[in-house]
PDB file of N, CA and C in Angstrom:
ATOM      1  N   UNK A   1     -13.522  15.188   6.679  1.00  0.00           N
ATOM      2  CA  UNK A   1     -13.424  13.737   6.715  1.00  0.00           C
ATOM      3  C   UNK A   1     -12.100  13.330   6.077  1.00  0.00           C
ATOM      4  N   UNK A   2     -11.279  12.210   6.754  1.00  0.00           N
ATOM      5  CA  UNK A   2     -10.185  11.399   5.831  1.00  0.00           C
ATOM      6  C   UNK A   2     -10.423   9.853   5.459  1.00  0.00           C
ATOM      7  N   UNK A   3      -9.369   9.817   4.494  1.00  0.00           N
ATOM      8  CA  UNK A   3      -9.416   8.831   4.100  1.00  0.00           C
ATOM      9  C   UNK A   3      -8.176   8.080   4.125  1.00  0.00           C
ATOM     10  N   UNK A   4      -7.766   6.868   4.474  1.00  0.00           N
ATOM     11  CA  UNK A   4      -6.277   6.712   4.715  1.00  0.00           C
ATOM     12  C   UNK A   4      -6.469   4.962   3.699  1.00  0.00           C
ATOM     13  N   UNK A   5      -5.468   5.517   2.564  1.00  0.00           N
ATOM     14  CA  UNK A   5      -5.417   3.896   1.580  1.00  0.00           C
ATOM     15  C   UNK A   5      -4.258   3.340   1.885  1.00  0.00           C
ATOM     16  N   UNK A   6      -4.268   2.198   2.066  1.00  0.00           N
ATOM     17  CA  UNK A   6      -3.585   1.076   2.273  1.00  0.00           C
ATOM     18  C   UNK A   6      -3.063   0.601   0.755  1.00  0.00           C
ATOM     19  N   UNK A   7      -1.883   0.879   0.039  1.00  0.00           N
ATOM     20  CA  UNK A   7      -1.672   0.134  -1.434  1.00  0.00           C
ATOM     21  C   UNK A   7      -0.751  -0.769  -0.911  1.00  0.00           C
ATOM     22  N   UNK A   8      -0.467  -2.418  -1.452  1.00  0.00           N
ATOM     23  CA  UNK A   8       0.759  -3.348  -1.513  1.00  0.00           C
ATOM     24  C   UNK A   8       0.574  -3.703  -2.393  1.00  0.00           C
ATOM     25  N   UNK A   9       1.481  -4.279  -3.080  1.00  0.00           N
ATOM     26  CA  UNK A   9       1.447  -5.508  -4.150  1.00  0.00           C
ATOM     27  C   UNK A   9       0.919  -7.224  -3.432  1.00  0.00           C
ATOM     28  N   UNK A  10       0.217  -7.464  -4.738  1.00  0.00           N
ATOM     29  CA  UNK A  10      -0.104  -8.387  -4.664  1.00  0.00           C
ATOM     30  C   UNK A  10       0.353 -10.009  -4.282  1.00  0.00           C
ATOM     31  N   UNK A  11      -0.212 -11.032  -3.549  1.00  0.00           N
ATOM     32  CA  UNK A  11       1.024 -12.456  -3.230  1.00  0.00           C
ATOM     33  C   UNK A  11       1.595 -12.264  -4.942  1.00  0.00           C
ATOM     34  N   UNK A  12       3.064 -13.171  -4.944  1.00  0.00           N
ATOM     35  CA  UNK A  12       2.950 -14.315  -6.069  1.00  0.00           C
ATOM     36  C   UNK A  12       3.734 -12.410  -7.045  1.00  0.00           C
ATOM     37  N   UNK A  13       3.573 -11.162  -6.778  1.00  0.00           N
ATOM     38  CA  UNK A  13       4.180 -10.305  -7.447  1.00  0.00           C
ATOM     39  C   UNK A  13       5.612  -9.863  -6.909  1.00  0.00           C
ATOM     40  N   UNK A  14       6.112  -9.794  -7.749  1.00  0.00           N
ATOM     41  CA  UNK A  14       7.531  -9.753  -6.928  1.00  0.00           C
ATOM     42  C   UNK A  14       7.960  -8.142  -7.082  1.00  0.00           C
ATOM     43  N   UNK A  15       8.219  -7.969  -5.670  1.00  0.00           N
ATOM     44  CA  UNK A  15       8.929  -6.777  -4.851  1.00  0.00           C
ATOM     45  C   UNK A  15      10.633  -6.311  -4.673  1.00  0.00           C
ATOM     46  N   UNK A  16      10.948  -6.212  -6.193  1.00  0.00           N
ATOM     47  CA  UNK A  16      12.093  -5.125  -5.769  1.00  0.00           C
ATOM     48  C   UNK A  16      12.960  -4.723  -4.597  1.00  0.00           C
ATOM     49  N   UNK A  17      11.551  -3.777  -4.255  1.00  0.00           N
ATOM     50  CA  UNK A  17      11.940  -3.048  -3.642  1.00  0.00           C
ATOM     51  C   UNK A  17      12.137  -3.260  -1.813  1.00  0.00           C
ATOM     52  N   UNK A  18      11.497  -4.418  -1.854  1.00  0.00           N
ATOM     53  CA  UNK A  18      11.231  -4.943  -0.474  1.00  0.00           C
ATOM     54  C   UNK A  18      12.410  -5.970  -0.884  1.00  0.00           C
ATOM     55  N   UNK A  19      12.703  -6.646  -1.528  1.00  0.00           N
ATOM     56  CA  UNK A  19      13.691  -7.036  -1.311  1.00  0.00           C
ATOM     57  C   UNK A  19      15.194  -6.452  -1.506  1.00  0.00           C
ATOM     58  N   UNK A  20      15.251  -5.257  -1.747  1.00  0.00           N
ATOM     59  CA  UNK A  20      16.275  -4.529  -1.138  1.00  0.00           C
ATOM     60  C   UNK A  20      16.495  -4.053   0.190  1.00  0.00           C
ATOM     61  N   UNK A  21      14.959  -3.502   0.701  1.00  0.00           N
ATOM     62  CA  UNK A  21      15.238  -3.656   2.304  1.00  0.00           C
ATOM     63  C   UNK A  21      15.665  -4.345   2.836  1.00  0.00           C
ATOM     64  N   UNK A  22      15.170  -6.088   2.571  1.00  0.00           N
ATOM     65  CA  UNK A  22      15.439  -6.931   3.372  1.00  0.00           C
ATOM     66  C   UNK A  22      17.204  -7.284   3.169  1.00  0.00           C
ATOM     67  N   UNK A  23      17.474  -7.171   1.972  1.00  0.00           N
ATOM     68  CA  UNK A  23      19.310  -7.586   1.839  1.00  0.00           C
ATOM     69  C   UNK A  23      19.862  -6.072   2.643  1.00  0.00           C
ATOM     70  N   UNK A  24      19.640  -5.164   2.609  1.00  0.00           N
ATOM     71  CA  UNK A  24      19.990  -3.765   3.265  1.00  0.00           C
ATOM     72  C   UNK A  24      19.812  -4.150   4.837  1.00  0.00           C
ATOM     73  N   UNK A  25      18.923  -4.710   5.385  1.00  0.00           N
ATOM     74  CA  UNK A  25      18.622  -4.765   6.492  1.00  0.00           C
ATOM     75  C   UNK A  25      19.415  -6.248   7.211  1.00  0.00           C
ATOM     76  N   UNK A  26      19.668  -7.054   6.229  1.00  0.00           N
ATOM     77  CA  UNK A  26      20.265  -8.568   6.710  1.00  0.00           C
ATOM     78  C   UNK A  26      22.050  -7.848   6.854  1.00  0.00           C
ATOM     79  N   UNK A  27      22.514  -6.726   5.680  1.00  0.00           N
ATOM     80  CA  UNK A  27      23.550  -6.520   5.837  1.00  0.00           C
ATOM     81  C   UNK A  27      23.880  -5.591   7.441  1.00  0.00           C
ATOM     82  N   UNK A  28      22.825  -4.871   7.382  1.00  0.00           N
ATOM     83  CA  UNK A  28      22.914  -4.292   8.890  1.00  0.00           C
ATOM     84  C   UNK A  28      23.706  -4.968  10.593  1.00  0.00           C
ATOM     85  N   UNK A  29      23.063  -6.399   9.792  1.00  0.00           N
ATOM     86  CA  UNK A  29      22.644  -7.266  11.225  1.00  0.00           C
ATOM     87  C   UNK A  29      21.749  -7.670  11.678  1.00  0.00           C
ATOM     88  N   UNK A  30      20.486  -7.230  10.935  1.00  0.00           N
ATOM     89  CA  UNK A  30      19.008  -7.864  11.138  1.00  0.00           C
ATOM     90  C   UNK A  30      18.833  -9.077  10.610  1.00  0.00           C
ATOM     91  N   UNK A  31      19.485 -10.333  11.124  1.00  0.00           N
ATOM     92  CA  UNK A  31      19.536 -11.494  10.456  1.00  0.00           C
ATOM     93  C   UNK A  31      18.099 -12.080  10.469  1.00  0.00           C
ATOM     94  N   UNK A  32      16.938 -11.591  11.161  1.00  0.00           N
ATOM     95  CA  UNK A  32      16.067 -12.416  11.319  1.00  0.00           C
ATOM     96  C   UNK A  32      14.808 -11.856  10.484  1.00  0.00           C
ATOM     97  N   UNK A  33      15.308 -11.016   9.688  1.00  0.00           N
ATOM     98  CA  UNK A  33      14.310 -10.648   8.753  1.00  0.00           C
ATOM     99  C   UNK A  33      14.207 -11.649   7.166  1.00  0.00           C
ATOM    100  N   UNK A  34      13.429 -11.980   7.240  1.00  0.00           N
ATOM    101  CA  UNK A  34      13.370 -13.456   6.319  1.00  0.00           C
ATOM    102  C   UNK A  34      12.370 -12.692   5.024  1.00  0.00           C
ATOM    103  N   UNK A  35      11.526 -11.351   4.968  1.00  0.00           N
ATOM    104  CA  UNK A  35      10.880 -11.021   3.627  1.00  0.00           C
ATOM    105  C   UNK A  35      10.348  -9.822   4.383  1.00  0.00           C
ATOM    106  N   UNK A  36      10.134  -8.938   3.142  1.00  0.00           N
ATOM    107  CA  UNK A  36       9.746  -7.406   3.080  1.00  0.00           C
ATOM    108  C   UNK A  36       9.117  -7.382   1.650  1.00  0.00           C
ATOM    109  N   UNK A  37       7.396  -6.611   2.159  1.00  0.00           N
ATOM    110  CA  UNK A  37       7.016  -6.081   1.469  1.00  0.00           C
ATOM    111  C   UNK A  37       6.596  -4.827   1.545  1.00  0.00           C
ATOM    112  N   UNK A  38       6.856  -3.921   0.175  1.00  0.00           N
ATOM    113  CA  UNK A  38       7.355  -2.657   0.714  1.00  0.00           C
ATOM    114  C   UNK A  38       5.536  -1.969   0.272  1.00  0.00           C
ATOM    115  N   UNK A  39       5.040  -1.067   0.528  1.00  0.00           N
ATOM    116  CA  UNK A  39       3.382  -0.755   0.494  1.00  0.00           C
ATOM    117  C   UNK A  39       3.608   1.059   0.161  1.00  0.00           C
ATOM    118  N   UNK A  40       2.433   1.646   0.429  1.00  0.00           N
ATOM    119  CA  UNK A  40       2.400   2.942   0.166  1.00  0.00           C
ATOM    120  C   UNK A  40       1.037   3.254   1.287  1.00  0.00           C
ATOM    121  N   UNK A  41       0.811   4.262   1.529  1.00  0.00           N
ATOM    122  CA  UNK A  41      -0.287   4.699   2.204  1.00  0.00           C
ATOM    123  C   UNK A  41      -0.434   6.274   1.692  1.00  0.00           C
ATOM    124  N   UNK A  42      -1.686   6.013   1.075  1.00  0.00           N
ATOM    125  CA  UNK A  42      -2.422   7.834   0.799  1.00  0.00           C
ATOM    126  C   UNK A  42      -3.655   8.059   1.709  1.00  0.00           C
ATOM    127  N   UNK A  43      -3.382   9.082   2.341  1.00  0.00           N
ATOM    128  CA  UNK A  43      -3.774  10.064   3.029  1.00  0.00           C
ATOM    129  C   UNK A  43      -4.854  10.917   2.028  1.00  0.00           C
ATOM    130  N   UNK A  44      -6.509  11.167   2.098  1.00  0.00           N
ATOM    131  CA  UNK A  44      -7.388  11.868   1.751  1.00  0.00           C
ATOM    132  C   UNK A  44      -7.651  12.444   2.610  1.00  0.00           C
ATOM    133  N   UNK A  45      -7.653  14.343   2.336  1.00  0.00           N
ATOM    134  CA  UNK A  45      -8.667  15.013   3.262  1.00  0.00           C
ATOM    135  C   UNK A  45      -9.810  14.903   2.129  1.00  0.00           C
ATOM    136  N   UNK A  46     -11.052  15.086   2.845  1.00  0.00           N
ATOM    137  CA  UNK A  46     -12.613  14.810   1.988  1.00  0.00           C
ATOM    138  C   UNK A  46     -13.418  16.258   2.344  1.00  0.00           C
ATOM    139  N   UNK A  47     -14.260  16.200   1.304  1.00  0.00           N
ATOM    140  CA  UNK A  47     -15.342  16.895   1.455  1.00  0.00           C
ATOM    141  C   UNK A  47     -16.328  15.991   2.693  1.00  0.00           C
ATOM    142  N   UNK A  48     -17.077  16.642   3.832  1.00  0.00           N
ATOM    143  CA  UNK A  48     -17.889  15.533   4.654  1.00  0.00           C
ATOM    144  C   UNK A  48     -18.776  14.606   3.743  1.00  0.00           C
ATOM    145  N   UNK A  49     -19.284  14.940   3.044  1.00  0.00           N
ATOM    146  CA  UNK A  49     -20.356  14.297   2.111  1.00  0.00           C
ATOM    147  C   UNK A  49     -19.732  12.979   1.210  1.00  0.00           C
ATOM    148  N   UNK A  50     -18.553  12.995   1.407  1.00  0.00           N
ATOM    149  CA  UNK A  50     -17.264  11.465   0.208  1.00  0.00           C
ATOM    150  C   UNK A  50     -17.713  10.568   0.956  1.00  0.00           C
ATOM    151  N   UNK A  51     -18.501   9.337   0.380  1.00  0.00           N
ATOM    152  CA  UNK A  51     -18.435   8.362   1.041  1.00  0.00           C
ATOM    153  C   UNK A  51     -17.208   7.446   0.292  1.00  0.00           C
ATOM    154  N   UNK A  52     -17.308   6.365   0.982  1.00  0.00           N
ATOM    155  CA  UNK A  52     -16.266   5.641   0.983  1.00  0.00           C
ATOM    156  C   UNK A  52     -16.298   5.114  -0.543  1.00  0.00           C
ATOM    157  N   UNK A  53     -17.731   4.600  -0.983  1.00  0.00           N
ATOM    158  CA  UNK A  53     -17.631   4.052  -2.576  1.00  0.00           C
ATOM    159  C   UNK A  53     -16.959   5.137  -3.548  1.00  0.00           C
ATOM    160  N   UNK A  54     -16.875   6.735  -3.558  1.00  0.00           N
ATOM    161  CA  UNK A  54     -16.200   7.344  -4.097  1.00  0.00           C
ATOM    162  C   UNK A  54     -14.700   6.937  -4.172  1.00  0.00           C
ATOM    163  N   UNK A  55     -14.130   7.001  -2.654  1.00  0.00           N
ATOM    164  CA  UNK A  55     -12.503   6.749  -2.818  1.00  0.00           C
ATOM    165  C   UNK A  55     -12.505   5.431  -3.162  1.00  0.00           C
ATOM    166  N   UNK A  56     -13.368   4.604  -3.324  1.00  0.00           N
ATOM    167  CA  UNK A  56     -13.113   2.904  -3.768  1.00  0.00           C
ATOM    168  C   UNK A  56     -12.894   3.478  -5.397  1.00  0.00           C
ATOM    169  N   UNK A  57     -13.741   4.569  -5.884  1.00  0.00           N
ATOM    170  CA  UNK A  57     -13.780   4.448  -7.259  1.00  0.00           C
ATOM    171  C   UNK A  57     -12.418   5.336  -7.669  1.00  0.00           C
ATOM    172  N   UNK A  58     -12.047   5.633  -6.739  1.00  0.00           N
ATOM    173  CA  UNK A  58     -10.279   6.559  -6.913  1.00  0.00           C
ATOM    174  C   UNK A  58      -9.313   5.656  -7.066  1.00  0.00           C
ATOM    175  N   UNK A  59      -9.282   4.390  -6.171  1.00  0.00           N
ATOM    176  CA  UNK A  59      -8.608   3.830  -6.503  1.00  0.00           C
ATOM    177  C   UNK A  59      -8.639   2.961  -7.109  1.00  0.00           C
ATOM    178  N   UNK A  60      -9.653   2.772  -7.756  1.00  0.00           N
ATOM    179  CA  UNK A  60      -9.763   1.841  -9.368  1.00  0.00           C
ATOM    180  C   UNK A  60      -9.343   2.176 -10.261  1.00  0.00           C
ATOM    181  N   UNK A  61      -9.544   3.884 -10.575  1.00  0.00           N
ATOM    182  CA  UNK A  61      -9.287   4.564 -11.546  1.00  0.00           C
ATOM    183  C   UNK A  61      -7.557   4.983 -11.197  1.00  0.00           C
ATOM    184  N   UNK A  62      -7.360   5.464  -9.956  1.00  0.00           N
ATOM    185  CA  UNK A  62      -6.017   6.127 -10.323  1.00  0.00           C
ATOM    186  C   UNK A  62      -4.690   5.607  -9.291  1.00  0.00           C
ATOM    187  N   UNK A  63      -5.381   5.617  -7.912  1.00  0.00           N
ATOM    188  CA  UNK A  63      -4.464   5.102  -6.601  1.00  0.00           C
ATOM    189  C   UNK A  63      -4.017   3.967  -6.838  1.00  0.00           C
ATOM    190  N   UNK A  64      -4.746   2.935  -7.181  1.00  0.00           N
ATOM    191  CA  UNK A  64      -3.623   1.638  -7.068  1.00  0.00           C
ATOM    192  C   UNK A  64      -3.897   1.045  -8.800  1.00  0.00           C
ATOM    193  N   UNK A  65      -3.042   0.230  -8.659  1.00  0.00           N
ATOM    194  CA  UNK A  65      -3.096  -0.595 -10.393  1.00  0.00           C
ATOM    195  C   UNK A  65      -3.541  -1.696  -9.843  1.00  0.00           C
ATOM    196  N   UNK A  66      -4.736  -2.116  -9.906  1.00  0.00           N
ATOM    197  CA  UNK A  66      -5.688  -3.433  -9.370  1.00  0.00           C
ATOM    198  C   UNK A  66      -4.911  -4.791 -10.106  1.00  0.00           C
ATOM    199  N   UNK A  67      -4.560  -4.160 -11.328  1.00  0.00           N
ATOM    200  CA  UNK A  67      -3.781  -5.607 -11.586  1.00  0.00           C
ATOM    201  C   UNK A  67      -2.914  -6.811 -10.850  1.00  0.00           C
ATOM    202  N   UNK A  68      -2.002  -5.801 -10.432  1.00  0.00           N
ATOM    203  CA  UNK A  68      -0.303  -6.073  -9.469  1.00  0.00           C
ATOM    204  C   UNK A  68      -0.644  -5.593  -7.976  1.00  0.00           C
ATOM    205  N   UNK A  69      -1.827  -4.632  -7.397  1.00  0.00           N
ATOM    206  CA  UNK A  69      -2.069  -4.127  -6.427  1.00  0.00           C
ATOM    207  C   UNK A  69      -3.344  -4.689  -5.676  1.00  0.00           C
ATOM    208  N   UNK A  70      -3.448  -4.583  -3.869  1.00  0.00           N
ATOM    209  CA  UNK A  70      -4.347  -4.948  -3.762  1.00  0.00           C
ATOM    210  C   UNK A  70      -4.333  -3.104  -2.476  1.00  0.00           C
ATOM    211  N   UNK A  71      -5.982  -3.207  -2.043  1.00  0.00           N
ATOM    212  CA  UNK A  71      -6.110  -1.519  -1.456  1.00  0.00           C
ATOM    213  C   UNK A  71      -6.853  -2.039  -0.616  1.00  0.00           C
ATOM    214  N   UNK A  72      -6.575  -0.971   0.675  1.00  0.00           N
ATOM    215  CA  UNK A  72      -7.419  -1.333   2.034  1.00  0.00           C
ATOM    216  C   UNK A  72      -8.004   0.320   2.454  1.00  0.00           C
ATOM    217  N   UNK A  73      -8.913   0.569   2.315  1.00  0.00           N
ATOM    218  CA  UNK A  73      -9.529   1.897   3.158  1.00  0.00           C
ATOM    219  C   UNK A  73     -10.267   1.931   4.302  1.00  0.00           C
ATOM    220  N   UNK A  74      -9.740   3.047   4.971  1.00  0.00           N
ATOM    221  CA  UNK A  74     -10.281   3.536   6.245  1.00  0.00           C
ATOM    222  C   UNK A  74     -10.469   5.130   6.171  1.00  0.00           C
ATOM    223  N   UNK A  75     -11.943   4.708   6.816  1.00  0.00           N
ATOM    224  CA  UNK A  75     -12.211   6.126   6.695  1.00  0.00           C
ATOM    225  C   UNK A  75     -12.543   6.307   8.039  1.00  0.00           C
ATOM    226  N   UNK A  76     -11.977   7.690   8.132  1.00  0.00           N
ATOM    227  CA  UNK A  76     -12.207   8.387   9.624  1.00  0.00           C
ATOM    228  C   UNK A  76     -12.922   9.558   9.595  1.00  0.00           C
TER     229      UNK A  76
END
């Protein structure tokens, strides 16, 4: 079984790093990029038996910082 997490930062938290893409990307010539937010995605292989409330409790504890972060899972 996998598990595929979705991490971004939260509205209203400010992104660095997405806003270096976006000045990197306006300098390119991509004038029509107006905001970038930059995310992460982790990839779980599982034991079959992981349900999903397990990796919810992974990423409470370790995958995302719930504070500044918000998490989306899919499990396949």
């Amino acid at each position: 079984m996998k598990a595929r997490v979705h991490v971004m930062l939260k509205d209203g938290v400010l992104d660095p790093q997405g806003e270096a893409v976006r000045r990197a990307l306006g300098g390119m010539g991509f004038d029509g990029v107006e905001g970038v937010r930059q995310g992460k995605v982790i990839e779980l292989d599982l034991a079959p038996d992981t349900g999903e409330e397990t990796v919810r409790e992974m990423c409470e504890k370790l995958l995302a910082n719930t504070v500044i972060e918000s998490y989306r899972i899919e499990m396949a």
